[in-house]
PDB file of N, CA and C in Angstrom:
ATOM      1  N   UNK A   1      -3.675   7.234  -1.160  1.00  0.00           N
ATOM      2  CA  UNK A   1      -2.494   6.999  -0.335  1.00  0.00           C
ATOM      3  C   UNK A   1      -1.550   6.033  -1.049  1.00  0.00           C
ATOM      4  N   UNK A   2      -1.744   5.009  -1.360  1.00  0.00           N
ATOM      5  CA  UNK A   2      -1.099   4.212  -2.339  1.00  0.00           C
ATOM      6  C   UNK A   2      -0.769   4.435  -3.663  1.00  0.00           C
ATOM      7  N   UNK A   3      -2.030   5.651  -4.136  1.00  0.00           N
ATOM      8  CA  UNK A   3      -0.937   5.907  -5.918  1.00  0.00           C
ATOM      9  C   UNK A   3       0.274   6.991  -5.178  1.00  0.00           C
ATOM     10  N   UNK A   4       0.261   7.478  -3.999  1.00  0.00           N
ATOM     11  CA  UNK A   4       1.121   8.062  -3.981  1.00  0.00           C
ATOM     12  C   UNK A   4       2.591   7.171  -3.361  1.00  0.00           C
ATOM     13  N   UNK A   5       2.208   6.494  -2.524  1.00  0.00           N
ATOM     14  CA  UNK A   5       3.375   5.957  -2.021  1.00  0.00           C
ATOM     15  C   UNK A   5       4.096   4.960  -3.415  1.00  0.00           C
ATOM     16  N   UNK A   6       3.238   4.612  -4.213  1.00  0.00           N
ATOM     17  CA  UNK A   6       3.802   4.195  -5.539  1.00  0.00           C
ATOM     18  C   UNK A   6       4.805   4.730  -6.431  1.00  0.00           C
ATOM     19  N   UNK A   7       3.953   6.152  -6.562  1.00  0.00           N
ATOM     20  CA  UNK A   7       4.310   7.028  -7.503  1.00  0.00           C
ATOM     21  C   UNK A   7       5.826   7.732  -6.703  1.00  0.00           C
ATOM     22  N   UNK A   8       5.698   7.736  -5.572  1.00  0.00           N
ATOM     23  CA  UNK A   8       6.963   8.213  -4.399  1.00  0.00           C
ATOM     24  C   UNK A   8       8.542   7.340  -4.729  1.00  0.00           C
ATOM     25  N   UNK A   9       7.773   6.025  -4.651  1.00  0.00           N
ATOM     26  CA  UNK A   9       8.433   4.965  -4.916  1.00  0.00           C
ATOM     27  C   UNK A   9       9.072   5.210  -6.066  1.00  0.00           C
ATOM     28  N   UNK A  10       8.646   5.280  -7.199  1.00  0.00           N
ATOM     29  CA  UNK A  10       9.160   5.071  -8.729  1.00  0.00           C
ATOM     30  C   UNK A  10      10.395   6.307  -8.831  1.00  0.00           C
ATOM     31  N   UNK A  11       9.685   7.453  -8.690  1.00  0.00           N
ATOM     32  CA  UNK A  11      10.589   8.552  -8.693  1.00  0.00           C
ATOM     33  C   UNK A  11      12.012   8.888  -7.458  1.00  0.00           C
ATOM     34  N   UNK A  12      12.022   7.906  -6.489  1.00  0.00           N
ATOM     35  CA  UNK A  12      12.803   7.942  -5.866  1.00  0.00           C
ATOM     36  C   UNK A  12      13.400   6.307  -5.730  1.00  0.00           C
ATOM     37  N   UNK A  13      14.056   5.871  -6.561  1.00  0.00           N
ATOM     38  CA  UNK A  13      14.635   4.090  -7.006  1.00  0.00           C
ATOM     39  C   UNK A  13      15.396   4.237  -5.333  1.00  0.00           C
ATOM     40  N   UNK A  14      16.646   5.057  -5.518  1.00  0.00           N
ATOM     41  CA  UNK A  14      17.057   4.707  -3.970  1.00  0.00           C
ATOM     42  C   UNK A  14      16.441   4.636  -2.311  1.00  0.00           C
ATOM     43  N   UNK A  15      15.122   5.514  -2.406  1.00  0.00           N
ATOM     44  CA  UNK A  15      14.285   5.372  -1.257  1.00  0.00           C
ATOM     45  C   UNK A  15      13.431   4.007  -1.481  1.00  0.00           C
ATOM     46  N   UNK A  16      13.540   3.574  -2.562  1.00  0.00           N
ATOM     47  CA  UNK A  16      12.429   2.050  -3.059  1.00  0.00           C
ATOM     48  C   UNK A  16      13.165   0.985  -2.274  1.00  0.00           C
ATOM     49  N   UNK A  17      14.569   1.551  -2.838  1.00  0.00           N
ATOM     50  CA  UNK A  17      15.491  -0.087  -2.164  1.00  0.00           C
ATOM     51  C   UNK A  17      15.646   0.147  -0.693  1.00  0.00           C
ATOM     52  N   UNK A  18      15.100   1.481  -0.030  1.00  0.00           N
ATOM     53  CA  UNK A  18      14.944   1.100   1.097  1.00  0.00           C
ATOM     54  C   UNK A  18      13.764   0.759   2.135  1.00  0.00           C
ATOM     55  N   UNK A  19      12.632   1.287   1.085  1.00  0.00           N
ATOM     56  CA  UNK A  19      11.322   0.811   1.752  1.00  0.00           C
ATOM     57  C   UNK A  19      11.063  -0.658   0.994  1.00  0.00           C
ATOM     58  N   UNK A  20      11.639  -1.332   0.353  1.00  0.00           N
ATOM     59  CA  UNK A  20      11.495  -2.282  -0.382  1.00  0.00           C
ATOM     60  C   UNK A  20      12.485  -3.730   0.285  1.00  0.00           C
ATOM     61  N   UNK A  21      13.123  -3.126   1.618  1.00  0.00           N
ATOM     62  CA  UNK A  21      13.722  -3.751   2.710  1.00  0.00           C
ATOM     63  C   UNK A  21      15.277  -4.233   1.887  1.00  0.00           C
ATOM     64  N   UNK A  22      15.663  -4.009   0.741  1.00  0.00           N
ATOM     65  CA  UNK A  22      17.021  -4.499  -0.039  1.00  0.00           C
ATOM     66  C   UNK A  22      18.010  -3.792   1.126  1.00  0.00           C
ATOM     67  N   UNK A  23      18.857  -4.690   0.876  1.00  0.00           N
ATOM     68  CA  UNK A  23      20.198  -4.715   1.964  1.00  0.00           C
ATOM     69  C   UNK A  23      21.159  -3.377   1.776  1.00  0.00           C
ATOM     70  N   UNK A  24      21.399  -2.334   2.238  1.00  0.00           N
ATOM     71  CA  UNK A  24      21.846  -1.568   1.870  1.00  0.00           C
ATOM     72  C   UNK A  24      23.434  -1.504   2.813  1.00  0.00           C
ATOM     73  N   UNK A  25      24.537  -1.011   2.257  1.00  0.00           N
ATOM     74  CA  UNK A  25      25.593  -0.978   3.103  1.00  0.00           C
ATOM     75  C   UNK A  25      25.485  -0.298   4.017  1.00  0.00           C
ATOM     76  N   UNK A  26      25.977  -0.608   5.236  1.00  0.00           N
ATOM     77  CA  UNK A  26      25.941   0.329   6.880  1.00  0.00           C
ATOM     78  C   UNK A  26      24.643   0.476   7.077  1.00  0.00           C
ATOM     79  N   UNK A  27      23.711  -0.558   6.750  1.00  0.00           N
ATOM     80  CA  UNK A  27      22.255  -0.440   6.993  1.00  0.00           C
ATOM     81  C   UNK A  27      22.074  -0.738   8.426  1.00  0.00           C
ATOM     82  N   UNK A  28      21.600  -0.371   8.819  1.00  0.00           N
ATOM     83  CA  UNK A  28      21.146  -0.396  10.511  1.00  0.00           C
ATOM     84  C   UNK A  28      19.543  -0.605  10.702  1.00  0.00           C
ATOM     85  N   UNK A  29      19.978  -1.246  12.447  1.00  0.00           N
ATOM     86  CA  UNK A  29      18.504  -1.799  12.729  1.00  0.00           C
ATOM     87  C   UNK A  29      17.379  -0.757  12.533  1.00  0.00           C
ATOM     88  N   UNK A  30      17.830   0.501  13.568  1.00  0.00           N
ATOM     89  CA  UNK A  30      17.259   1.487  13.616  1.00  0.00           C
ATOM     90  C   UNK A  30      16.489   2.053  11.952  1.00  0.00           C
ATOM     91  N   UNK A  31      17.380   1.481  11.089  1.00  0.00           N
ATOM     92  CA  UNK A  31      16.666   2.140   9.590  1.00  0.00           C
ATOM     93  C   UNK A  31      15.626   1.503   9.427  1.00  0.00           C
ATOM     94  N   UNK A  32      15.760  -0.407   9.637  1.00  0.00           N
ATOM     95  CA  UNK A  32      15.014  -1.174   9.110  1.00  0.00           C
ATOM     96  C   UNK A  32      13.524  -0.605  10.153  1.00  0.00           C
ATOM     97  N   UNK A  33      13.944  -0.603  11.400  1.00  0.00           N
ATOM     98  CA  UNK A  33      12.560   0.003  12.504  1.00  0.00           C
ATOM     99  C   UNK A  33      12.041   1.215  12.102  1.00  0.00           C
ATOM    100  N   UNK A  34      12.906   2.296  11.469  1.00  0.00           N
ATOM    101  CA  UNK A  34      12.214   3.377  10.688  1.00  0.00           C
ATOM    102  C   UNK A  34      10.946   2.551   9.464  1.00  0.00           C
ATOM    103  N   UNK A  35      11.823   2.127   8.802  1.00  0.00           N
ATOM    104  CA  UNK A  35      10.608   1.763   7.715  1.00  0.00           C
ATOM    105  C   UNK A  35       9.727   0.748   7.836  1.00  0.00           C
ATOM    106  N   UNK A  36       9.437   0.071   8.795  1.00  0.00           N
ATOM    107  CA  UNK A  36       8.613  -1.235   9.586  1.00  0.00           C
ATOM    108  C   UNK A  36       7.482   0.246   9.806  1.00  0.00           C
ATOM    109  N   UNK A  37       8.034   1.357  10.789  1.00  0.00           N
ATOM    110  CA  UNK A  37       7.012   2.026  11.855  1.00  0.00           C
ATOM    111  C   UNK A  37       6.576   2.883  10.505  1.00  0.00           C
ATOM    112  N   UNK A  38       6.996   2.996   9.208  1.00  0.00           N
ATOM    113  CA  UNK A  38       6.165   4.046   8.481  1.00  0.00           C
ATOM    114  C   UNK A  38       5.309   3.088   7.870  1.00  0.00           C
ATOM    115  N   UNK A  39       5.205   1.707   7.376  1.00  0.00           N
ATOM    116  CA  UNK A  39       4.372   0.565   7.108  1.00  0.00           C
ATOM    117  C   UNK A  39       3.003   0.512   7.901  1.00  0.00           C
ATOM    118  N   UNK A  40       3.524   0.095   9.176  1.00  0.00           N
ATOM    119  CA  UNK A  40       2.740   0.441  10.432  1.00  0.00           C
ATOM    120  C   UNK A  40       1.579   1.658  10.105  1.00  0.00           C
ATOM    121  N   UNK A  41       2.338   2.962  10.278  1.00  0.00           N
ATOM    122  CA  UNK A  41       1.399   3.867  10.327  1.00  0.00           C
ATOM    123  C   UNK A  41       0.972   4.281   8.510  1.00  0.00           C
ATOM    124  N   UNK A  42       1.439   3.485   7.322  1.00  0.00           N
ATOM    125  CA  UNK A  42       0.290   3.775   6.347  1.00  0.00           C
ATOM    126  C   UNK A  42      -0.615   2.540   6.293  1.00  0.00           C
ATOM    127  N   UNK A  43      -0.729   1.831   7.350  1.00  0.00           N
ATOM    128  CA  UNK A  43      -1.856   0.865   7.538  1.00  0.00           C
ATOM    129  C   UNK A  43      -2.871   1.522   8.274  1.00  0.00           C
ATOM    130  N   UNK A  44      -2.327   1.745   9.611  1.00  0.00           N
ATOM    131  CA  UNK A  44      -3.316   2.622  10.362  1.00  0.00           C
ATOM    132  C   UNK A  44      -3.766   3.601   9.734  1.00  0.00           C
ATOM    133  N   UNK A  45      -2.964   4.585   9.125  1.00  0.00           N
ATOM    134  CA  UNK A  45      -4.292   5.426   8.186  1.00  0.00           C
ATOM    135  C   UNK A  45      -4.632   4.745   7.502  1.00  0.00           C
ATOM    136  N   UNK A  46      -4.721   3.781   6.365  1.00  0.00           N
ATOM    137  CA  UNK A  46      -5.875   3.806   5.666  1.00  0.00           C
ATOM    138  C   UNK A  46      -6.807   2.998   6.419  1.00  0.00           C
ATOM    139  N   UNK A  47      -6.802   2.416   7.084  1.00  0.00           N
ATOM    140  CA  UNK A  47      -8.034   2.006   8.595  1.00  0.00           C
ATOM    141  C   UNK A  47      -8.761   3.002   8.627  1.00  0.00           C
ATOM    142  N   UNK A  48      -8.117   3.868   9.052  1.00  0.00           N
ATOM    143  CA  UNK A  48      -8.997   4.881   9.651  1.00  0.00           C
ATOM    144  C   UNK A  48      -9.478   5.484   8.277  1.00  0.00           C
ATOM    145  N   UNK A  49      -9.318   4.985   6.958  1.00  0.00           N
ATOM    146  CA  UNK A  49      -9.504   6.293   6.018  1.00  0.00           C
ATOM    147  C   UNK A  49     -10.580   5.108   5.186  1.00  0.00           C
ATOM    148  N   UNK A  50     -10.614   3.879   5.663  1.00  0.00           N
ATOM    149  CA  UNK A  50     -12.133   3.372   5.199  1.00  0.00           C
ATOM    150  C   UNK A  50     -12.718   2.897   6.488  1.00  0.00           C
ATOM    151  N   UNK A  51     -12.475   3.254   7.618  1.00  0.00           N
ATOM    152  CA  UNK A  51     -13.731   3.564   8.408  1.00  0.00           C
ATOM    153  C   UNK A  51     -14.531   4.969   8.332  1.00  0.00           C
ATOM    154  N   UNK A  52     -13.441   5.775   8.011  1.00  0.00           N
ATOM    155  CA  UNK A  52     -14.253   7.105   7.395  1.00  0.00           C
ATOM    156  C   UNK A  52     -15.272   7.169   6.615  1.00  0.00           C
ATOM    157  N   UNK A  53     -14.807   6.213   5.313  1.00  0.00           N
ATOM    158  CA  UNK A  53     -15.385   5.977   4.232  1.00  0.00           C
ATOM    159  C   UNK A  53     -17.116   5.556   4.324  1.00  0.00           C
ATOM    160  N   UNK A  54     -16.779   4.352   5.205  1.00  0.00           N
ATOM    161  CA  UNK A  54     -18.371   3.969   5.752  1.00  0.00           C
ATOM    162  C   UNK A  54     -19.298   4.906   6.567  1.00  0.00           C
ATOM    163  N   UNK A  55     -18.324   5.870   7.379  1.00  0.00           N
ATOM    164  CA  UNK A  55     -19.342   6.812   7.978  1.00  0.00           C
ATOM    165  C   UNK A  55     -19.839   8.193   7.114  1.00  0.00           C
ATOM    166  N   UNK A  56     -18.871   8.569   6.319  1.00  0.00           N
ATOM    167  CA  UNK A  56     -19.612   9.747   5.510  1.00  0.00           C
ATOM    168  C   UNK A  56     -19.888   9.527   4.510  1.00  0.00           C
ATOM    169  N   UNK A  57     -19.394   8.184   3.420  1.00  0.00           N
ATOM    170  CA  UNK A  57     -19.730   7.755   2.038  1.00  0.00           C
ATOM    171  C   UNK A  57     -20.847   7.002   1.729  1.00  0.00           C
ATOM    172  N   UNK A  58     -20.972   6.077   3.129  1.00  0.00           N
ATOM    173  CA  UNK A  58     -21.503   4.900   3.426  1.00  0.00           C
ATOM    174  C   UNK A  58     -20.734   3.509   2.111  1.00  0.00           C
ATOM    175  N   UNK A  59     -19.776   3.644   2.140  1.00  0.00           N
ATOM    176  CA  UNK A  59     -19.033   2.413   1.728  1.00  0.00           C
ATOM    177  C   UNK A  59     -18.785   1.558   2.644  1.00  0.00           C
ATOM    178  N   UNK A  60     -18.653   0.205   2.857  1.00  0.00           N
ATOM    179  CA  UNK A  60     -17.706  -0.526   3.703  1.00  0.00           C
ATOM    180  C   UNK A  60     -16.754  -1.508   2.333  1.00  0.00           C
ATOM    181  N   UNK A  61     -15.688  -2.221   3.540  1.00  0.00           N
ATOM    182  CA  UNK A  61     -15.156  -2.857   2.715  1.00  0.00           C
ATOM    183  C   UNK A  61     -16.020  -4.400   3.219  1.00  0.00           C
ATOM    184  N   UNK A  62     -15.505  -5.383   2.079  1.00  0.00           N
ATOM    185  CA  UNK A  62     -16.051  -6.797   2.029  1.00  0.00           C
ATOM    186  C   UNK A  62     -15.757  -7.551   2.963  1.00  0.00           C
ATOM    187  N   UNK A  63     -14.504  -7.769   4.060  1.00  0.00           N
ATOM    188  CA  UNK A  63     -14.046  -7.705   4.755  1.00  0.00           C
ATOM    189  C   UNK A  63     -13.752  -6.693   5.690  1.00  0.00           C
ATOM    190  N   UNK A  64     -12.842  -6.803   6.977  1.00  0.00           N
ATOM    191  CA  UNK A  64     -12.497  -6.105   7.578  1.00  0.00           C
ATOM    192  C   UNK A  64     -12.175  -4.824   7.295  1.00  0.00           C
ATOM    193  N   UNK A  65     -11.847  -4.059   7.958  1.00  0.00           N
ATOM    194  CA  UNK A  65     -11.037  -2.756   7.749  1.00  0.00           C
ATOM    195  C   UNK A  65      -9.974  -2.791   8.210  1.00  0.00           C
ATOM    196  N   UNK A  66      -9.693  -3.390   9.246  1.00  0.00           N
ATOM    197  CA  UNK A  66      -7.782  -4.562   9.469  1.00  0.00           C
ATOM    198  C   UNK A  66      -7.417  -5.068   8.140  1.00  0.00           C
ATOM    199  N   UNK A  67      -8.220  -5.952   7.876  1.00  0.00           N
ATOM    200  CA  UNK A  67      -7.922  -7.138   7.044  1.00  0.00           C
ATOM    201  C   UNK A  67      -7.314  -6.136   5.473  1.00  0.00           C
ATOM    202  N   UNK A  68      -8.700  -5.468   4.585  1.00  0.00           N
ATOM    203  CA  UNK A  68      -8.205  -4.491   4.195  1.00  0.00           C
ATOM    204  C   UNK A  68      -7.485  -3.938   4.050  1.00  0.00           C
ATOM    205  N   UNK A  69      -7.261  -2.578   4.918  1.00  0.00           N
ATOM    206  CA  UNK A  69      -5.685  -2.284   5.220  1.00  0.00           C
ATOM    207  C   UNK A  69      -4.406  -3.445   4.771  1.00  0.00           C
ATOM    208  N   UNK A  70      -4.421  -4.213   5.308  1.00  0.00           N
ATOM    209  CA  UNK A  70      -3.328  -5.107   5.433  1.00  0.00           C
ATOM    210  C   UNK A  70      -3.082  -5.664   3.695  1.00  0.00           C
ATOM    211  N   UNK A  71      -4.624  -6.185   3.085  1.00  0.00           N
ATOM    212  CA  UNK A  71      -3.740  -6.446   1.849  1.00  0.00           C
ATOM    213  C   UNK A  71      -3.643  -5.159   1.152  1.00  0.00           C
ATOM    214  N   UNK A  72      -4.168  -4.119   1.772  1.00  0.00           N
ATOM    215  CA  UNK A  72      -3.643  -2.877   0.427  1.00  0.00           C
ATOM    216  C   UNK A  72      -2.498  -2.585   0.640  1.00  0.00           C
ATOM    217  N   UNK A  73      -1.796  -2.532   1.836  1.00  0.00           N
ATOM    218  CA  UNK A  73      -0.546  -2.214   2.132  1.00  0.00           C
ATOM    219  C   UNK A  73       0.865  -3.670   1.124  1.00  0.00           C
ATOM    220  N   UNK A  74      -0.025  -4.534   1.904  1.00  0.00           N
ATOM    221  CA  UNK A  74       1.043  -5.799   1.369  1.00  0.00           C
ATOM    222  C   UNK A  74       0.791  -5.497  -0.333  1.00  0.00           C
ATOM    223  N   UNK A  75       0.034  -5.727  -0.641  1.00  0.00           N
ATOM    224  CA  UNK A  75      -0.221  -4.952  -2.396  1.00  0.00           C
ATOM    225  C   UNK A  75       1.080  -3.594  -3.499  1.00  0.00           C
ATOM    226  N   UNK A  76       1.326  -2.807  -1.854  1.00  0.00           N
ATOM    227  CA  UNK A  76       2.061  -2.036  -2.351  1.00  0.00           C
ATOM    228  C   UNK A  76       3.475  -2.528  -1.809  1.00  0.00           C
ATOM    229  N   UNK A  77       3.381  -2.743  -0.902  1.00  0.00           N
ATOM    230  CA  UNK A  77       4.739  -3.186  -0.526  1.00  0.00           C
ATOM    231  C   UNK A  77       5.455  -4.367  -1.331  1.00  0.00           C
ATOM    232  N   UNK A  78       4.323  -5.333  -2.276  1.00  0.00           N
ATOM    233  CA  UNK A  78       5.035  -6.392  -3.216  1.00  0.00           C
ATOM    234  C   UNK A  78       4.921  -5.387  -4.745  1.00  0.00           C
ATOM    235  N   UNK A  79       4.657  -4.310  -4.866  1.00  0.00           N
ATOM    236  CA  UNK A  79       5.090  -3.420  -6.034  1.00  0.00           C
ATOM    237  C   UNK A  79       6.007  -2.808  -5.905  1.00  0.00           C
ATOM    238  N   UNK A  80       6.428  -2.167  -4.806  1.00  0.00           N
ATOM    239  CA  UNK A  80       7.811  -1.592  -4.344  1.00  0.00           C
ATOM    240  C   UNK A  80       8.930  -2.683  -4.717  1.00  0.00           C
ATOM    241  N   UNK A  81       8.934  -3.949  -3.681  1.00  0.00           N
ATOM    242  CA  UNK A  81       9.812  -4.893  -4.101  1.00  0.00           C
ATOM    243  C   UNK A  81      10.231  -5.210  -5.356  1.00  0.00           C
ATOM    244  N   UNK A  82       9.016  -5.308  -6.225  1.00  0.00           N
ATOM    245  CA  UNK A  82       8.812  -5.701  -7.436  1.00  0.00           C
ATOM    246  C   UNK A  82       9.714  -4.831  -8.613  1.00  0.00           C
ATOM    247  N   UNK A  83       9.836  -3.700  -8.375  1.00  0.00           N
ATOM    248  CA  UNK A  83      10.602  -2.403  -8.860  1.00  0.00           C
ATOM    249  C   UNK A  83      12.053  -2.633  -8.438  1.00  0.00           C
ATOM    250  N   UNK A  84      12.249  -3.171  -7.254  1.00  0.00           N
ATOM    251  CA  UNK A  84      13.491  -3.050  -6.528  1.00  0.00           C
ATOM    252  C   UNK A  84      14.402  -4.306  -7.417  1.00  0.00           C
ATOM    253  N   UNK A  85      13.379  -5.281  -7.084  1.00  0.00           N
ATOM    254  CA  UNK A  85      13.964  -6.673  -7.871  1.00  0.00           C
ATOM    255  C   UNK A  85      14.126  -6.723  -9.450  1.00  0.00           C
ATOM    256  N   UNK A  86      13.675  -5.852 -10.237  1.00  0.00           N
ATOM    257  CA  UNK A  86      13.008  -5.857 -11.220  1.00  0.00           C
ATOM    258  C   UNK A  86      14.500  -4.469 -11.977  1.00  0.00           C
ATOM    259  N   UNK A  87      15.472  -4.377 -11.058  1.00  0.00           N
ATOM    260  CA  UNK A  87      16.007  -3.391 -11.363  1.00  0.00           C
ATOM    261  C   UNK A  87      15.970  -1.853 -11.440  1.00  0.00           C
ATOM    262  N   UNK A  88      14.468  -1.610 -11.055  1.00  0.00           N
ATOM    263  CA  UNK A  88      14.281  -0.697 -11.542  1.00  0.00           C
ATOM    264  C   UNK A  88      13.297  -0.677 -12.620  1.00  0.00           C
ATOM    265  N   UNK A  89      13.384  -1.716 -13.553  1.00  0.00           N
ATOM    266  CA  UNK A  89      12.707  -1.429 -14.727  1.00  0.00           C
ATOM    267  C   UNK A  89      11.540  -1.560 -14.684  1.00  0.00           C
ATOM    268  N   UNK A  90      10.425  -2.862 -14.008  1.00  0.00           N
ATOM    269  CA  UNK A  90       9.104  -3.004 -14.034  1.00  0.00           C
ATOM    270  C   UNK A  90       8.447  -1.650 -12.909  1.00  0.00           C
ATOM    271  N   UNK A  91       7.848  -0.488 -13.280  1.00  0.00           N
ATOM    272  CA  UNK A  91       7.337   0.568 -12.708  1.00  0.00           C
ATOM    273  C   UNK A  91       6.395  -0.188 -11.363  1.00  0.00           C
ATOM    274  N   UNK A  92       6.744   0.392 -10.481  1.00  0.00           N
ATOM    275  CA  UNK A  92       5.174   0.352  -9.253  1.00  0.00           C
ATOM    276  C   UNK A  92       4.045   0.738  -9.796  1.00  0.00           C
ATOM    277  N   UNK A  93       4.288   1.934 -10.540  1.00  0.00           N
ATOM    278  CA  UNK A  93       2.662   2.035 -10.833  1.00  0.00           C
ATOM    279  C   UNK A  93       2.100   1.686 -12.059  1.00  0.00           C
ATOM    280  N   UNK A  94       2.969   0.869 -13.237  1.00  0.00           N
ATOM    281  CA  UNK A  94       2.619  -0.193 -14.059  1.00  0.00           C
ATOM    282  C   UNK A  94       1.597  -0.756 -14.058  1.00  0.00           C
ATOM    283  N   UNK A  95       0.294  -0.763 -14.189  1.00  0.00           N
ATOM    284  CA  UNK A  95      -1.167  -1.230 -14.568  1.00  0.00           C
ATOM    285  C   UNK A  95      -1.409  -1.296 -12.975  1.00  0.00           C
ATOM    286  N   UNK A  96      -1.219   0.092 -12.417  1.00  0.00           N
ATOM    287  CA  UNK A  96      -1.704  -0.042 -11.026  1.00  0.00           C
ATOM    288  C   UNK A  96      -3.307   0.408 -11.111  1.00  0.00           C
ATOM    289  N   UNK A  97      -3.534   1.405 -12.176  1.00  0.00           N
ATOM    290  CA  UNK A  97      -5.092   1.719 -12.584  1.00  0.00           C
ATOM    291  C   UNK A  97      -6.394   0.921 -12.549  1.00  0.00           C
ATOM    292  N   UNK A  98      -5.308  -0.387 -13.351  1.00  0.00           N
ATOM    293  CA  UNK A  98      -6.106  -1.529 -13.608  1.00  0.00           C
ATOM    294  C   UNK A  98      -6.632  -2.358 -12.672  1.00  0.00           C
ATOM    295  N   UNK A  99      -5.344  -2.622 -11.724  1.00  0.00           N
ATOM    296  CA  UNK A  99      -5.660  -3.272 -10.659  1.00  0.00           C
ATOM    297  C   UNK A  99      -6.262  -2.801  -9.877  1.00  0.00           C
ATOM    298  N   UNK A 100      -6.255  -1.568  -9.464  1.00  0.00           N
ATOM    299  CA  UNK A 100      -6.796  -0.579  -8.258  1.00  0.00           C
ATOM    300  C   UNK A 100      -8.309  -1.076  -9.067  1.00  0.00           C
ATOM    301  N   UNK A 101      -8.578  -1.032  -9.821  1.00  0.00           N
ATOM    302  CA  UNK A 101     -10.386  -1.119 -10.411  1.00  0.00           C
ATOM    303  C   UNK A 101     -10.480  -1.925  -9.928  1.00  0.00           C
ATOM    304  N   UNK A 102      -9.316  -3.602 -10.336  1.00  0.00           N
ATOM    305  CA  UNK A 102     -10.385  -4.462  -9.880  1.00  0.00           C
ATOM    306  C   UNK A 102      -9.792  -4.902  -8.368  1.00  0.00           C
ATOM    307  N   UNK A 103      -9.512  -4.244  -7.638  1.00  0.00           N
ATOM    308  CA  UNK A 103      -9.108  -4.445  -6.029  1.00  0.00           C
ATOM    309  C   UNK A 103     -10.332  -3.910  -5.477  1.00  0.00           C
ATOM    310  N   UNK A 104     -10.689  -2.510  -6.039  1.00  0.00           N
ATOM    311  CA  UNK A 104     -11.663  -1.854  -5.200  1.00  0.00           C
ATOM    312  C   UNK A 104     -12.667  -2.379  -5.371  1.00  0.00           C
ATOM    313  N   UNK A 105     -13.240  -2.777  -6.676  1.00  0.00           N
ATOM    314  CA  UNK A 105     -14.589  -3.232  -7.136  1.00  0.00           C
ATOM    315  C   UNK A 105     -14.770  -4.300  -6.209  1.00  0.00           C
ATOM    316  N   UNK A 106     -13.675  -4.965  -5.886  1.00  0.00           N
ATOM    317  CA  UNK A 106     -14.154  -6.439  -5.012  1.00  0.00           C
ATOM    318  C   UNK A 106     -13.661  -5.763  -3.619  1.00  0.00           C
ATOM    319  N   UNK A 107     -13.807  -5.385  -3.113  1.00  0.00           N
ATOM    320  CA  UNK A 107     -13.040  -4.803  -1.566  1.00  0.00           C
ATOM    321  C   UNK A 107     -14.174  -3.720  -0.808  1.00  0.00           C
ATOM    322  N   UNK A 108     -14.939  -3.324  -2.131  1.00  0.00           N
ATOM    323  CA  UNK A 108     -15.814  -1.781  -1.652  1.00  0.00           C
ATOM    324  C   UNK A 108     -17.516  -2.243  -2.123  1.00  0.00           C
ATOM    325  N   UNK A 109     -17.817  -1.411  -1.198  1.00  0.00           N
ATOM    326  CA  UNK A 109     -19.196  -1.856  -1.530  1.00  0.00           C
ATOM    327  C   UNK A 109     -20.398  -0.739  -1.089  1.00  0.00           C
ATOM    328  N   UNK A 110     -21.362  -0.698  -1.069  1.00  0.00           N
ATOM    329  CA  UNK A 110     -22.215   0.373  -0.432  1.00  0.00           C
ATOM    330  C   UNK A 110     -22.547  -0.360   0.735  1.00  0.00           C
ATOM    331  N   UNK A 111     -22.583   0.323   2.120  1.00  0.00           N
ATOM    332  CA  UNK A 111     -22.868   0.153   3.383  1.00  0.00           C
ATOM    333  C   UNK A 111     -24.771  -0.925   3.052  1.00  0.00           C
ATOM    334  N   UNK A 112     -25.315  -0.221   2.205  1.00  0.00           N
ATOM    335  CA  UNK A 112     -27.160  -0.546   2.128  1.00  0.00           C
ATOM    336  C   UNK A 112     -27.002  -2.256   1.606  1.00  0.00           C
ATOM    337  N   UNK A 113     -26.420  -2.402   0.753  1.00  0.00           N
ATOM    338  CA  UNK A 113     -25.932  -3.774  -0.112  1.00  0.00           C
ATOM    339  C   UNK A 113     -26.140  -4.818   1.423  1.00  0.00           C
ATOM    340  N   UNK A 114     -26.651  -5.670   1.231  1.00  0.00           N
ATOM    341  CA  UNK A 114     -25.791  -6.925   2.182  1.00  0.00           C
ATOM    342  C   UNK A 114     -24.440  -7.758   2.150  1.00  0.00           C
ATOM    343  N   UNK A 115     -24.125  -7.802   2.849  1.00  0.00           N
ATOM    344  CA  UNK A 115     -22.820  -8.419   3.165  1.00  0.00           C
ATOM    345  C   UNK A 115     -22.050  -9.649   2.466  1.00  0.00           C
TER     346      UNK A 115
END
């Protein structure tokens, strides 16, 4: 869900500066509440997409599955920015490989493991 909303990101610079909250002319509330409620709901899925995880993979995360969610989202949402601020030039998905290894490695775990 995130290499894509990344990869979404990069290839579309003008949809970045708007999920990336930059001030756009004749910007309206209603836009900013559009892209708050799509934040919103790519949190709630991936909730639901590592509570999945623990029931058919048997993964959990190290933390919550709120908590979780929340920094994977904030994770992407300061790479979006990061692109936005950055001109354009520093990519979202710029050593996102790397990081995704070591996000998951510390975030994921096997359900059997202790806590």
């Amino acid at each position: 869900i995130l290499s894509l909303l990344l990869g979404f990101a990069e290839k579309n610079p003008g949809l970045a500066r708007v999920l990336g909250g930059d001030v756009l002319t004749g910007e309206t509330a209603r836009l900013r509440q559009r892209v708050h409620q799509l934040f919103e709901r790519l949190e709630t899925q991936l909730k639901q997409v590592l509570r999945e995880a623990e029931l058919r993979e048997g993964w959990r995360t190290s933390i919550t599955a709120s908590a979780a969610a929340n920094l994977l989202i904030a994770q992407a949402e300061g790479r979006i920015s990061q692109y936005v601020r950055s001109d354009f030039k520093r990519l979202p998905t710029e050593y996102w490989e790397d990081q995704w290894t070591l996000l998951s490695g510390q975030l994921f775990r096997n359900a059997s493991q202790p806590a």
